[in-house]
PDB file of N, CA and C in Angstrom:
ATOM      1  N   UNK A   1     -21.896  16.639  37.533  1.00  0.00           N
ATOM      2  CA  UNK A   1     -20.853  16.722  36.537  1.00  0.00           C
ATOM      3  C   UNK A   1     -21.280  17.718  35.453  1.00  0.00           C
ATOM      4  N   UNK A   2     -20.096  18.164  35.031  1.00  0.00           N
ATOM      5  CA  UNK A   2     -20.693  19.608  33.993  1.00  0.00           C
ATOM      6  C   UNK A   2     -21.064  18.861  32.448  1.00  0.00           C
ATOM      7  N   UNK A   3     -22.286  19.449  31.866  1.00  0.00           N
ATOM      8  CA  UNK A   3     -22.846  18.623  30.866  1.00  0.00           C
ATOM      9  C   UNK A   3     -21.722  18.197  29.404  1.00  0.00           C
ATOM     10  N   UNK A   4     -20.541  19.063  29.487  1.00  0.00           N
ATOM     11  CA  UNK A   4     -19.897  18.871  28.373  1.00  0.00           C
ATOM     12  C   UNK A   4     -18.925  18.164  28.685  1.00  0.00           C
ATOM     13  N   UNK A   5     -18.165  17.903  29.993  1.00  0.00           N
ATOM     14  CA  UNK A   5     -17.332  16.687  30.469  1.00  0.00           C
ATOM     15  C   UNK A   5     -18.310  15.528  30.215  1.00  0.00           C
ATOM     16  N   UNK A   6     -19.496  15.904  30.269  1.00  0.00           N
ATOM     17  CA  UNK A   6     -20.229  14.290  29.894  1.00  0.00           C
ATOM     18  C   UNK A   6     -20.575  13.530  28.647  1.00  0.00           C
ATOM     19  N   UNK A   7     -20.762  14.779  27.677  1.00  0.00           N
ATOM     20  CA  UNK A   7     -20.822  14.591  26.694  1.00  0.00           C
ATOM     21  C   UNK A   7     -19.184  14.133  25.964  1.00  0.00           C
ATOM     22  N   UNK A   8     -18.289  14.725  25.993  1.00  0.00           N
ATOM     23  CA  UNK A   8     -17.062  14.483  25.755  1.00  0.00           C
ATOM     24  C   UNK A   8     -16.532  13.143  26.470  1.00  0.00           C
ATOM     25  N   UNK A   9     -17.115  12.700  27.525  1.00  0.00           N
ATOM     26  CA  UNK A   9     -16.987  11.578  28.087  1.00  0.00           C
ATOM     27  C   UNK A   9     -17.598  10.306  27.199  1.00  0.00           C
ATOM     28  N   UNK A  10     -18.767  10.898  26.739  1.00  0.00           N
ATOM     29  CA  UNK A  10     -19.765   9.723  25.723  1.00  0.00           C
ATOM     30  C   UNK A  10     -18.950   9.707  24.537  1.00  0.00           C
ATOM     31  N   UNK A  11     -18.344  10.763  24.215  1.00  0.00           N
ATOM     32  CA  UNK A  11     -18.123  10.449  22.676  1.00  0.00           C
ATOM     33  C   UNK A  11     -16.342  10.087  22.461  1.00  0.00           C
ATOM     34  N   UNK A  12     -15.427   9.982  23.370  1.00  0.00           N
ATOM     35  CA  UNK A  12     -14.499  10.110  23.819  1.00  0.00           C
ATOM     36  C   UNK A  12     -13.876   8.608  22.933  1.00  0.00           C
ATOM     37  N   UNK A  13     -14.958   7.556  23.883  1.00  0.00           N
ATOM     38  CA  UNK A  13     -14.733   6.221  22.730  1.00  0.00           C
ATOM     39  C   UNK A  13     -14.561   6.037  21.201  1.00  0.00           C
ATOM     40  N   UNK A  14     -15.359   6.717  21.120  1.00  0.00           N
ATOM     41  CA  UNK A  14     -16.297   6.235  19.661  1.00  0.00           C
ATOM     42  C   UNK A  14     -14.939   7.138  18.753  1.00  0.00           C
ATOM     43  N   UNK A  15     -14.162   8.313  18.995  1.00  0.00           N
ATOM     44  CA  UNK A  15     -13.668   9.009  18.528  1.00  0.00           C
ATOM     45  C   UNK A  15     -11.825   8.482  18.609  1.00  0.00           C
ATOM     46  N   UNK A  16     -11.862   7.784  19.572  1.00  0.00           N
ATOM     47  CA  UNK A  16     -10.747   6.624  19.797  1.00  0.00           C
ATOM     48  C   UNK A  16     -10.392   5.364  18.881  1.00  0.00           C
ATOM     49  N   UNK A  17     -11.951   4.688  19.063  1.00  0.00           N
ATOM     50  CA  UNK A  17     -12.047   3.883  17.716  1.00  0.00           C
ATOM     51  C   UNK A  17     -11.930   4.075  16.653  1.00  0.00           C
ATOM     52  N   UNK A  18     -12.418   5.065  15.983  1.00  0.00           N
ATOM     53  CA  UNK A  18     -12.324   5.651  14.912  1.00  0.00           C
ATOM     54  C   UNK A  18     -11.010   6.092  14.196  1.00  0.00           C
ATOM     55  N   UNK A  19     -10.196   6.882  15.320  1.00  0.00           N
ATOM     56  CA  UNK A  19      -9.030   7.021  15.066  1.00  0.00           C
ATOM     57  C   UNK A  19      -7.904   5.527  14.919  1.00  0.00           C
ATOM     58  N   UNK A  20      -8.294   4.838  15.660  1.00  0.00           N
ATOM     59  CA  UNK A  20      -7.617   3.654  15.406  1.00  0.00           C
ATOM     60  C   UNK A  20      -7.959   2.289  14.177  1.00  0.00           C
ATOM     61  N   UNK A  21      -9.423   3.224  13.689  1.00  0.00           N
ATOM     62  CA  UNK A  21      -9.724   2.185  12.898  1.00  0.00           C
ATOM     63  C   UNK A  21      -9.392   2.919  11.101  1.00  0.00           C
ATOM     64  N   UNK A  22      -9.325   4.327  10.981  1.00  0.00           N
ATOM     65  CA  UNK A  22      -8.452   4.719  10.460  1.00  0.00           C
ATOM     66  C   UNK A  22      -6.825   4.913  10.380  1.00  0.00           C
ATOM     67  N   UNK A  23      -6.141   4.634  11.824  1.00  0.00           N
ATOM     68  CA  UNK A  23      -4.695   4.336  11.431  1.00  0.00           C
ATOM     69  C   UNK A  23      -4.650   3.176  10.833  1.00  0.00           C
ATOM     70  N   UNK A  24      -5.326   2.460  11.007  1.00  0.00           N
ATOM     71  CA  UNK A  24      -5.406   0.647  10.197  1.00  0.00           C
ATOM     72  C   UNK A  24      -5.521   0.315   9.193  1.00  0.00           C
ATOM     73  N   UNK A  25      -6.541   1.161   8.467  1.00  0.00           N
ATOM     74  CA  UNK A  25      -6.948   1.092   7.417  1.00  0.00           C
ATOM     75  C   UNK A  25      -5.675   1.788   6.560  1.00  0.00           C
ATOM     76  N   UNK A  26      -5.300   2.921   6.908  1.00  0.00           N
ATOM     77  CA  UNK A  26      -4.295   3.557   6.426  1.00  0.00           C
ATOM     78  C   UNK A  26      -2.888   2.958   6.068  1.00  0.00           C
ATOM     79  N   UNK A  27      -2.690   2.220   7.535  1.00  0.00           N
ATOM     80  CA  UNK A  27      -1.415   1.476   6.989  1.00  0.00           C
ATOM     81  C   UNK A  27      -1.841   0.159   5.920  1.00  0.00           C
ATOM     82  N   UNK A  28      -2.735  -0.419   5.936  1.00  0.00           N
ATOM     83  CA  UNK A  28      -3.235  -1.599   4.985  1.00  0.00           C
ATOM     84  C   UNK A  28      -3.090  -0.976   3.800  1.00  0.00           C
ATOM     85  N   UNK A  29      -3.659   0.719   3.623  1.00  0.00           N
ATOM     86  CA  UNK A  29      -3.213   0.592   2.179  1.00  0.00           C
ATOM     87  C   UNK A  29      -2.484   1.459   1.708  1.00  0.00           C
ATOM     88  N   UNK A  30      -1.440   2.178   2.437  1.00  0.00           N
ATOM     89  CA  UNK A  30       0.059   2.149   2.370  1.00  0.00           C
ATOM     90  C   UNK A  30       0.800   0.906   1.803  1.00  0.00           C
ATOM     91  N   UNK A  31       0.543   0.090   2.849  1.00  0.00           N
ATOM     92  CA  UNK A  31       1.238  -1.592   2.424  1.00  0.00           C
ATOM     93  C   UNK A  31       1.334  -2.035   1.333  1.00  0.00           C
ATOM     94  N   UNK A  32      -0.405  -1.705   1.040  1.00  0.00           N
ATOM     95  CA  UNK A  32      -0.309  -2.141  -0.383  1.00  0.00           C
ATOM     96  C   UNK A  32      -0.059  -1.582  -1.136  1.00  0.00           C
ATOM     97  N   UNK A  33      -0.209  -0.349  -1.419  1.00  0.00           N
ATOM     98  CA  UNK A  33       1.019   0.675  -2.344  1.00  0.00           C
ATOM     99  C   UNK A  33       2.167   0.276  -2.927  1.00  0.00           C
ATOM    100  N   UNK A  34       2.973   0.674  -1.589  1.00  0.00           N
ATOM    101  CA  UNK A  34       4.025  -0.158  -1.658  1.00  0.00           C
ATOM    102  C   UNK A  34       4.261  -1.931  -2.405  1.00  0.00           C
ATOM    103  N   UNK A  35       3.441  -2.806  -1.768  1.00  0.00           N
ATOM    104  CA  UNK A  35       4.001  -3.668  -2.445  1.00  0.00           C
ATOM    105  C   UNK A  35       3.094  -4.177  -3.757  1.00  0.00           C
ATOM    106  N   UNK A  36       2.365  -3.192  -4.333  1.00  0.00           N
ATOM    107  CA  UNK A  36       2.094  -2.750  -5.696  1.00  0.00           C
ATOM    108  C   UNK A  36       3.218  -2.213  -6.391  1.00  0.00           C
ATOM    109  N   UNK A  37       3.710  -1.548  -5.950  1.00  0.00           N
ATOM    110  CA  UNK A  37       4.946  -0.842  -6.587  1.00  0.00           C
ATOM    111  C   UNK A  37       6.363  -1.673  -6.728  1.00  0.00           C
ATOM    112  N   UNK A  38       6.487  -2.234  -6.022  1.00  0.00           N
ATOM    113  CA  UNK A  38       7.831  -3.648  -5.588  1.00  0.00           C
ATOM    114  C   UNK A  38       7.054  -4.387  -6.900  1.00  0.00           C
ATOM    115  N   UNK A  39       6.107  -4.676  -7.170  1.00  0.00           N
ATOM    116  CA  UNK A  39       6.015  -5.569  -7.872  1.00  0.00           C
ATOM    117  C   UNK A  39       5.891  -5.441  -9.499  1.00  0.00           C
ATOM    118  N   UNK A  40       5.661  -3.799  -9.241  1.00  0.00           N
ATOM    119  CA  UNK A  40       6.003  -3.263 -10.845  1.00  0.00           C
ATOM    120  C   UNK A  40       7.391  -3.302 -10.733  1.00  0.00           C
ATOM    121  N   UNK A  41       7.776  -2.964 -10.036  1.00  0.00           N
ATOM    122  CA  UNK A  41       9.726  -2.959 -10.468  1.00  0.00           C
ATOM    123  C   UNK A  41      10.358  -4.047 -10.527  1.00  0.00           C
ATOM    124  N   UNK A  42       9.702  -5.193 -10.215  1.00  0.00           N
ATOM    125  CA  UNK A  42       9.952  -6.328 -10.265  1.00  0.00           C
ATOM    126  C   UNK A  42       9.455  -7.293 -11.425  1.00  0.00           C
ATOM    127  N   UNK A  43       8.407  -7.298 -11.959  1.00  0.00           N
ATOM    128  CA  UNK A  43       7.751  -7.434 -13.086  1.00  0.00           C
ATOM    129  C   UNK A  43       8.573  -6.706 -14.473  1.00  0.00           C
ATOM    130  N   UNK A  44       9.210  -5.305 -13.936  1.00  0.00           N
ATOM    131  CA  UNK A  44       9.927  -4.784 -15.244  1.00  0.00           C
ATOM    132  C   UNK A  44      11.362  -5.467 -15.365  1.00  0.00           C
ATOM    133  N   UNK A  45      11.770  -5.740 -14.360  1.00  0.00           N
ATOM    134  CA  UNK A  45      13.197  -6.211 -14.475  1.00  0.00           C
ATOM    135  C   UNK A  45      13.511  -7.748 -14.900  1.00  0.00           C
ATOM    136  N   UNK A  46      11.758  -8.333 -14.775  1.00  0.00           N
ATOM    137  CA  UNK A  46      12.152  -9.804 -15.392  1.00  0.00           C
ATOM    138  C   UNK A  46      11.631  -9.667 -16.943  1.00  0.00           C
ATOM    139  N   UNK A  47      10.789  -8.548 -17.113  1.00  0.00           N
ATOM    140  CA  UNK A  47      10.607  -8.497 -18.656  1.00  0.00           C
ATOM    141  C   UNK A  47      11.874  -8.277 -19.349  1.00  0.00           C
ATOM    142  N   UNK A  48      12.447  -7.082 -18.733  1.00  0.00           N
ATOM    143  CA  UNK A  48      14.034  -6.681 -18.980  1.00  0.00           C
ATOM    144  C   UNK A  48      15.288  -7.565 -19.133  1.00  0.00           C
ATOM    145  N   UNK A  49      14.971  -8.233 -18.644  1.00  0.00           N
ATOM    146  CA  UNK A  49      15.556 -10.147 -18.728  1.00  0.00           C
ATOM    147  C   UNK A  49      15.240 -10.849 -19.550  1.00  0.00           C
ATOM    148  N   UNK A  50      13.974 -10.874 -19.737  1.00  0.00           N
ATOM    149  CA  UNK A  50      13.254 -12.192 -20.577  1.00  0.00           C
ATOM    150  C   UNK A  50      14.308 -11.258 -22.124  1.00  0.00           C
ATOM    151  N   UNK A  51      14.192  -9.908 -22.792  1.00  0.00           N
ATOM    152  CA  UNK A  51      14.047  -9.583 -23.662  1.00  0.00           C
ATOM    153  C   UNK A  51      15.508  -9.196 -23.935  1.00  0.00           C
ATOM    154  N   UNK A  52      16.339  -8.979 -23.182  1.00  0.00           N
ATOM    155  CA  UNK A  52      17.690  -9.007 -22.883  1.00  0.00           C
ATOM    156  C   UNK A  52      17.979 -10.640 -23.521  1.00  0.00           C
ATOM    157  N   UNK A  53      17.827 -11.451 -22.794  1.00  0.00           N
ATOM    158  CA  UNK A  53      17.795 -13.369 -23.427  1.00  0.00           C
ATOM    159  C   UNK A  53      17.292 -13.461 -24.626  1.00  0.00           C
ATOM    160  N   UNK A  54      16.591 -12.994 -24.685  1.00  0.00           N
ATOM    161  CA  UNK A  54      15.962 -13.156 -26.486  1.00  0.00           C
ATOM    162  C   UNK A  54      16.642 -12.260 -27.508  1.00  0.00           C
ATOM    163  N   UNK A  55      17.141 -10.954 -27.567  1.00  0.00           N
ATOM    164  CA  UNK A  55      17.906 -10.325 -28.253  1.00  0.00           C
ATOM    165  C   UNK A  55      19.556 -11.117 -27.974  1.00  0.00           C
ATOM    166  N   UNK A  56      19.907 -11.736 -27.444  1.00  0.00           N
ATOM    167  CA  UNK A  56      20.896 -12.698 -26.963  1.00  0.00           C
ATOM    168  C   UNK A  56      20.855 -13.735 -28.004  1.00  0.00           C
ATOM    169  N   UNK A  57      19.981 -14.609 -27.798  1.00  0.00           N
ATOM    170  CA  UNK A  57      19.822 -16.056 -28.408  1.00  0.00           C
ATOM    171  C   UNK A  57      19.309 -15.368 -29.464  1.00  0.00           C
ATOM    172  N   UNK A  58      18.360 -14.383 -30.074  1.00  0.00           N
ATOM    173  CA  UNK A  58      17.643 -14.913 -31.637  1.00  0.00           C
ATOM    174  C   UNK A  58      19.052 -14.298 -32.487  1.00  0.00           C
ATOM    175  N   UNK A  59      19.274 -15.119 -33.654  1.00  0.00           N
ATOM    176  CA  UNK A  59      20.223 -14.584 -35.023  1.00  0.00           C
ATOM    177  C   UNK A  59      19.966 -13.705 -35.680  1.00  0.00           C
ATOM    178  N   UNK A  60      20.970 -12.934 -35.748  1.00  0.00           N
ATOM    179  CA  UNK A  60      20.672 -11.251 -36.699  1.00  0.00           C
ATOM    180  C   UNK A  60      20.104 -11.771 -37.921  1.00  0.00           C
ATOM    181  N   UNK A  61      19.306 -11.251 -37.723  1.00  0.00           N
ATOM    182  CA  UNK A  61      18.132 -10.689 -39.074  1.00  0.00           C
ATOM    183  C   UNK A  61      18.805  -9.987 -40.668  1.00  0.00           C
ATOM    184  N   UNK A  62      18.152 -10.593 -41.320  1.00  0.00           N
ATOM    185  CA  UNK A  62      19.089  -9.560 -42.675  1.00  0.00           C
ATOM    186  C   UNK A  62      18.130  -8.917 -43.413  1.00  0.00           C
TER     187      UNK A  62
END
C-alpha cells in the first residue's frame, strides 16, 4: 500500500472525530447564544411591565 494512503488512512479517524466534536461544541454554543439572548428580551419586557404597572398605580407627584 502506498505510504500516504496509509498515513491518511491513520489519521482519517481522528480528523472525523474532531470534526464532529467541533460541530457539537459549536451548536451547544450557538444554543446558548441564542437562548441568552431570548432571555434578555424577555427579562426587558417584564421590566417594561413591572414599570409600565408602577407608573400606572403610583399618584402624580406634585
Amino acid at each position: 500500500m502506498n505510504p500516504l494512503l496509509t498515513a491518511l488512512a491513520a489519521l482519517l479517524p481522528s480528523i472525523g472525530v474532531g470534526l464532529l466534536f467541533w460541530f457539537a461544541i459549536r451548536a451547544l454554543v450557538n444554543a446558548d447564544r441564542t437562548e441568552r439572548q431570548a432571555m434578555a428580551r424577555m427579562d426587558a419586557a417584564e421590566r417594561d411591565a413591572e414599570l409600565a404597572a408602577m407608573k400606572k398605580e403610583s399618584p402624580p407627584t406634585v
